[in-house]
Protein backbone atom coordinates (compact mmCIF):
# COMPACT_ATOMS: atom_id res chain seq x y z
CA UNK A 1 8.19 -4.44 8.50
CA UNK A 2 8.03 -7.80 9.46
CA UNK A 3 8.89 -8.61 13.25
CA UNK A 4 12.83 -9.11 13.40
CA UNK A 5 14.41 -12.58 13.79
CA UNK A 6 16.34 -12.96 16.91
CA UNK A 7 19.84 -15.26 15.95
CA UNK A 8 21.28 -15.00 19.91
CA UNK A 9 20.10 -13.94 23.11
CA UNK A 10 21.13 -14.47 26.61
CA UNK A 11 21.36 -12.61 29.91
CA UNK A 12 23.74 -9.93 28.01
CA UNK A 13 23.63 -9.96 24.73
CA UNK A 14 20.98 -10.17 22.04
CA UNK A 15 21.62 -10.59 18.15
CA UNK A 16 19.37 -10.05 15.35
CA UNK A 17 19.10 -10.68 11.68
CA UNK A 18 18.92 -7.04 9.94
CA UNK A 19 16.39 -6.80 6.89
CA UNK A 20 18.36 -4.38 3.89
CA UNK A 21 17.08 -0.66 4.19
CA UNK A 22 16.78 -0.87 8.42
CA UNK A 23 18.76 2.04 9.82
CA UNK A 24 20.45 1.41 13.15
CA UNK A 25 19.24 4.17 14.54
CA UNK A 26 18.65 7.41 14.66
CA UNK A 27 20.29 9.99 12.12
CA UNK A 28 20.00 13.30 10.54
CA UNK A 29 21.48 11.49 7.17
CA UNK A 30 18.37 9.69 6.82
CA UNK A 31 15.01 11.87 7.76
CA UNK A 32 12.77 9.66 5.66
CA UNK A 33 13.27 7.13 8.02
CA UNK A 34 10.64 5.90 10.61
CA UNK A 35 11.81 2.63 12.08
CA UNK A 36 15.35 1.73 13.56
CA UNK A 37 16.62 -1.48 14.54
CA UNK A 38 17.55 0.10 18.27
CA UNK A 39 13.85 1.05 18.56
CA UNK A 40 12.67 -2.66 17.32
CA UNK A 41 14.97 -4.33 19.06
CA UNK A 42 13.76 -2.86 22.75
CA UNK A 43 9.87 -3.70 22.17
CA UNK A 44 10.77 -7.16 20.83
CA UNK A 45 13.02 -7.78 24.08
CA UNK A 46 11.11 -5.46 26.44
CA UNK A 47 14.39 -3.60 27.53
CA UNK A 48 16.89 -1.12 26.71
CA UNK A 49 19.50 -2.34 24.32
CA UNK A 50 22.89 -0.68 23.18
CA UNK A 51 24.25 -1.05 19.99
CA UNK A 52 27.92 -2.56 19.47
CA UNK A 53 28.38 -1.99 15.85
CA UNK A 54 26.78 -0.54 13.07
CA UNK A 55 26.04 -1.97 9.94
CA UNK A 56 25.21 0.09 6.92
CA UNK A 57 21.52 0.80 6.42
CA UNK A 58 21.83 -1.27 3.01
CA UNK A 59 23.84 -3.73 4.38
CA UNK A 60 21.69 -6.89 6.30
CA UNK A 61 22.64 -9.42 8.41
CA UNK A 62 23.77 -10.25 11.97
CA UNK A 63 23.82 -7.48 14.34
CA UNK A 64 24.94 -7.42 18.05
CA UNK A 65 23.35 -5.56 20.81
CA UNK A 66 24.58 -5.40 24.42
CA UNK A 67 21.87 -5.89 27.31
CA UNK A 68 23.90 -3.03 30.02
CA UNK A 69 26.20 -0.32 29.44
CA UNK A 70 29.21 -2.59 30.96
CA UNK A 71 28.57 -5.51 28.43
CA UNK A 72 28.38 -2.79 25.66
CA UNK A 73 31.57 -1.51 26.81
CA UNK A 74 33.01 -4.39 26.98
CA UNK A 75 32.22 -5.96 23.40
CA UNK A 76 33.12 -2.72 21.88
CA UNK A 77 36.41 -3.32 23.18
CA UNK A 78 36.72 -6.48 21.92
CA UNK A 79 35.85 -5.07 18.41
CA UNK A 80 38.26 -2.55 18.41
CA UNK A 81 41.10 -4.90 19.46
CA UNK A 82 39.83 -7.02 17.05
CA UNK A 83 38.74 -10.27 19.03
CA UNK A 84 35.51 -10.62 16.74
CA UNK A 85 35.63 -12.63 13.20
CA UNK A 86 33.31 -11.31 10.93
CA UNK A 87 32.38 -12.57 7.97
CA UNK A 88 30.01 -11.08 5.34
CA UNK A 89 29.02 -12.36 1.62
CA UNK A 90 28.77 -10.02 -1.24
CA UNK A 91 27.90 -10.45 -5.08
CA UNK A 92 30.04 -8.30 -7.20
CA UNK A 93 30.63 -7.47 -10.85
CA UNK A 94 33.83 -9.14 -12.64
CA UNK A 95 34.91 -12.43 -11.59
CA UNK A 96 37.53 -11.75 -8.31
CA UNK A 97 40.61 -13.66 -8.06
CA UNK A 98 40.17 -17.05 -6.08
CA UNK A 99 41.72 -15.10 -2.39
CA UNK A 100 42.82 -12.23 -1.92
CA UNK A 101 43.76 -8.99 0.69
CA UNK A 102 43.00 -5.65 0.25
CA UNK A 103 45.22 -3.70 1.75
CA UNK A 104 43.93 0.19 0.95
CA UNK A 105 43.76 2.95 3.78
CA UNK A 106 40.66 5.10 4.02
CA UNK A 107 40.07 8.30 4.78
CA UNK A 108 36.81 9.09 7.34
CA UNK A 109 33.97 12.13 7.26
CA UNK A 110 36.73 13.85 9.50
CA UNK A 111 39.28 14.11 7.13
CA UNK A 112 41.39 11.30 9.16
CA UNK A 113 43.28 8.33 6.63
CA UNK A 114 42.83 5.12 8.88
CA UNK A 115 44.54 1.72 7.69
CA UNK A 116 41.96 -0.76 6.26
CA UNK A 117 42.40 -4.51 5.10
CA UNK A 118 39.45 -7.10 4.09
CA UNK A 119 40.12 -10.58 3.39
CA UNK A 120 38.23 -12.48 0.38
CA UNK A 121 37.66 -15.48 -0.89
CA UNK A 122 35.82 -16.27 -4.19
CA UNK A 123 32.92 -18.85 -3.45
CA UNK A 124 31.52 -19.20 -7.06
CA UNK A 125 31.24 -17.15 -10.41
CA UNK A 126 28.77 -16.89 -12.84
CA UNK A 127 28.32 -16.14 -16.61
CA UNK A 128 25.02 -14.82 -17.56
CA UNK A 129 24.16 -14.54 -21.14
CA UNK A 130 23.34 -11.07 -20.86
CA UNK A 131 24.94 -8.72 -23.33
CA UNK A 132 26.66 -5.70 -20.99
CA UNK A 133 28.74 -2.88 -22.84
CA UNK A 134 31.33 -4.18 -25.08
CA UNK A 135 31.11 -7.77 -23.43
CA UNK A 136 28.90 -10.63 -24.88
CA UNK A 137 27.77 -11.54 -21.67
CA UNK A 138 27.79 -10.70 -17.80
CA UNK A 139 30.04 -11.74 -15.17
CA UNK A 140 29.76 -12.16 -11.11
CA UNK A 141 31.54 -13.67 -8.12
CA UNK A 142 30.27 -14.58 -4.95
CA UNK A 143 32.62 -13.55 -2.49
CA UNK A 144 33.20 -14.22 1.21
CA UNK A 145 34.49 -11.48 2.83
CA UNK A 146 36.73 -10.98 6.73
CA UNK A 147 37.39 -7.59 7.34
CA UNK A 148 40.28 -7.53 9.83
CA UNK A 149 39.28 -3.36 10.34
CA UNK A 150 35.80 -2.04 10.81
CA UNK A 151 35.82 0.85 9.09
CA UNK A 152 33.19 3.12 7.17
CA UNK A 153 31.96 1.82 4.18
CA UNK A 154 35.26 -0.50 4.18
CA UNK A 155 33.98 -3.52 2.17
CA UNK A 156 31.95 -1.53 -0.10
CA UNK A 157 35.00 0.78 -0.41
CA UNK A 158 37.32 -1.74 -1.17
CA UNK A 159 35.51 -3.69 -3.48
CA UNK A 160 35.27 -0.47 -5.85
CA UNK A 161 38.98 -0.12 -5.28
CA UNK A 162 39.64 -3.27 -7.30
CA UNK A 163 36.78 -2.88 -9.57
CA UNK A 164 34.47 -5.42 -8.15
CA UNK A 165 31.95 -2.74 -6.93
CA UNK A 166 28.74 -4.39 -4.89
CA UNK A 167 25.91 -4.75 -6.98
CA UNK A 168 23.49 -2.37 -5.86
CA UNK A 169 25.68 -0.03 -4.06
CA UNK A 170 24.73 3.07 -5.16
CA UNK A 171 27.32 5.32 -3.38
CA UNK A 172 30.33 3.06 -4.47
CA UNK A 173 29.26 0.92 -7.48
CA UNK A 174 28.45 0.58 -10.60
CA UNK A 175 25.64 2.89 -12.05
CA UNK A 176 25.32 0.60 -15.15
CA UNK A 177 25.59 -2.79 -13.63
CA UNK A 178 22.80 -1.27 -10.80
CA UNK A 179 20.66 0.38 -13.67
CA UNK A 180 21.05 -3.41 -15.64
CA UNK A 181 19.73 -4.57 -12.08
CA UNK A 182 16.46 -2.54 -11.73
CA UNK A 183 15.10 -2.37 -14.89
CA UNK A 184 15.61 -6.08 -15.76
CA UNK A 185 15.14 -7.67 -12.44
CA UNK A 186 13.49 -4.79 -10.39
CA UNK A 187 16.44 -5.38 -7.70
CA UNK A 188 17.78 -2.45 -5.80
CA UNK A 189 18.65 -4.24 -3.00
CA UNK A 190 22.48 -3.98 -2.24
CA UNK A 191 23.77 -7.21 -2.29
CA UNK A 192 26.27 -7.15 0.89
CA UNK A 193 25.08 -9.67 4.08
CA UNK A 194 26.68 -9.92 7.25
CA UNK A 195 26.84 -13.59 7.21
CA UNK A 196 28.76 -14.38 10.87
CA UNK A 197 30.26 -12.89 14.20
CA UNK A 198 32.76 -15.39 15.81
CA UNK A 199 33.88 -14.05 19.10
CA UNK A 200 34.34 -15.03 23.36
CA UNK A 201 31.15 -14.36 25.39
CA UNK A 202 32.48 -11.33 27.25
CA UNK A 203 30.88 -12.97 30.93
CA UNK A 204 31.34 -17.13 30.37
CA UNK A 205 34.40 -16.56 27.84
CA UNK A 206 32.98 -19.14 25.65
CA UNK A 207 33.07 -19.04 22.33
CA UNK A 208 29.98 -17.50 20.51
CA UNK A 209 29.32 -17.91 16.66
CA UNK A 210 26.01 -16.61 15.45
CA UNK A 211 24.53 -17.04 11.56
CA UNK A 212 22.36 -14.87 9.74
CA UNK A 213 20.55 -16.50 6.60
CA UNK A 214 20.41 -14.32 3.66
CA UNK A 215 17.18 -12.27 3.17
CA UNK A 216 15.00 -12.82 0.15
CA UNK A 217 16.10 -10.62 -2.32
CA UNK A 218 19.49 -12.06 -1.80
CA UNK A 219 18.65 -15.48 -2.00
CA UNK A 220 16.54 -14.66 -5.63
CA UNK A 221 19.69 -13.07 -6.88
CA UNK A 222 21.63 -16.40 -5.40
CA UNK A 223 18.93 -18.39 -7.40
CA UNK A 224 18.77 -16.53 -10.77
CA UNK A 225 22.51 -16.81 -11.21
CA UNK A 226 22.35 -19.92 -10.35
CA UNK A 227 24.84 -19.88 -6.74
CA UNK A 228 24.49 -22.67 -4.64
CA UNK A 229 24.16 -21.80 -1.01
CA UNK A 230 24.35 -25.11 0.58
């Protein structure tokens, strides 16, 4: 693995750009596993670090690690009140509607139905001339995406809800789209990023944003369908 790119760091917080297919941490889900971003993240920094959030082990993109237990505790609060914009790009199948909210409750592994909304706006959209199923040719949006909840899966979750499922999310997606993807393009990467965190530095309350460029895989699927990331 290559080393990691550090996006932020100061006395409290550090923030990295995730590579797709780098678990968090730790997890019986995942045995095949031998590197973790929590792991990484201390050797690079020469420290202990706690995670604030998770993101999927698919998923890349900026995540946020606290530097002491207190500024941990306090950024997770700030996440659960929701006091930290996210924003996160995703190609999907279908072209999406220009904006949108998706306003669809989930239930979690514990049986428990939480509310969940995501925000979207379409960026671009695409036309390939690739023959898929009954269509003559292949369709995809590039979407921006704020989820106002964090929960499990939520994005990829919601974007199957209103059949504009992720390409390359194999859980959630589209088994024919993702097939159409590997065999023609030898892409499995899942193409969700988390593009920004917006929120108040929990110690100098000013405000922090923090970019994460898209990894390469991304930006080839960017280039071959011809999206402009400017």
């Amino acid at each position: 693995m290559p080393l990691l790119e550090i996006l932020y760091k100061d006395d409290y917080l550090v923030a990295i750009n995730k590579p797709h297919g780098l678990l968090v941490h730790k997890t019986r889900l995942a045995v095949d596993a031998t590197q973790f971003a929590l792991q990484e993240v201390r050797n690079l920094v020469g420290q202990t670090v706690y995670p604030i959030h998770r993101l999927d082990r698919k998923t890349s993109g900026v995540l946020l690690f606290g530097l002491s237990e207190d500024i941990h505790k306090r950024m997770q609060k700030a996440f659960a009140e929701r006091q930290v914009a996210k924003t996160y790009w995703a190609i999907v199948r279908g072209y999406t509607d220009a904006s949108g909210t998706i306003d669809y409750p989930l239930t979690n592994e514990s049986g428990k139905t939480q509310d969940a909304i995501s925000h979207y706006k379409t960026l671009s959209q695409t036309e390939l001339q690739i023959p898929f199923g009954k269509h003559k040719t292949s369709r995809y949006s590039w979407v921006e995406i704020q989820p106002e909840t964090g929960r499990m899966h939520q994005i990829r979750k919601h974007f199957a809800h209103i059949f504009h499922p992720i390409i390359a999310d194999r859980s959630h997606g589209c088994n024919k789209q993702n097939r159409l993807f590997k065999e023609k393009w030898q892409m499995e990467t899942m193409l969700l990023h988390a593009r920004e965190l917006h929120f108040d530095h929990p110690i100098t309350q000013c405000a922090v944003s923090i970019t994460a460029n898209l990894h390469d895989e991304f930006q080839r699927m960017m280039h071959l369908m011809s999206f402009k990331n400017n």
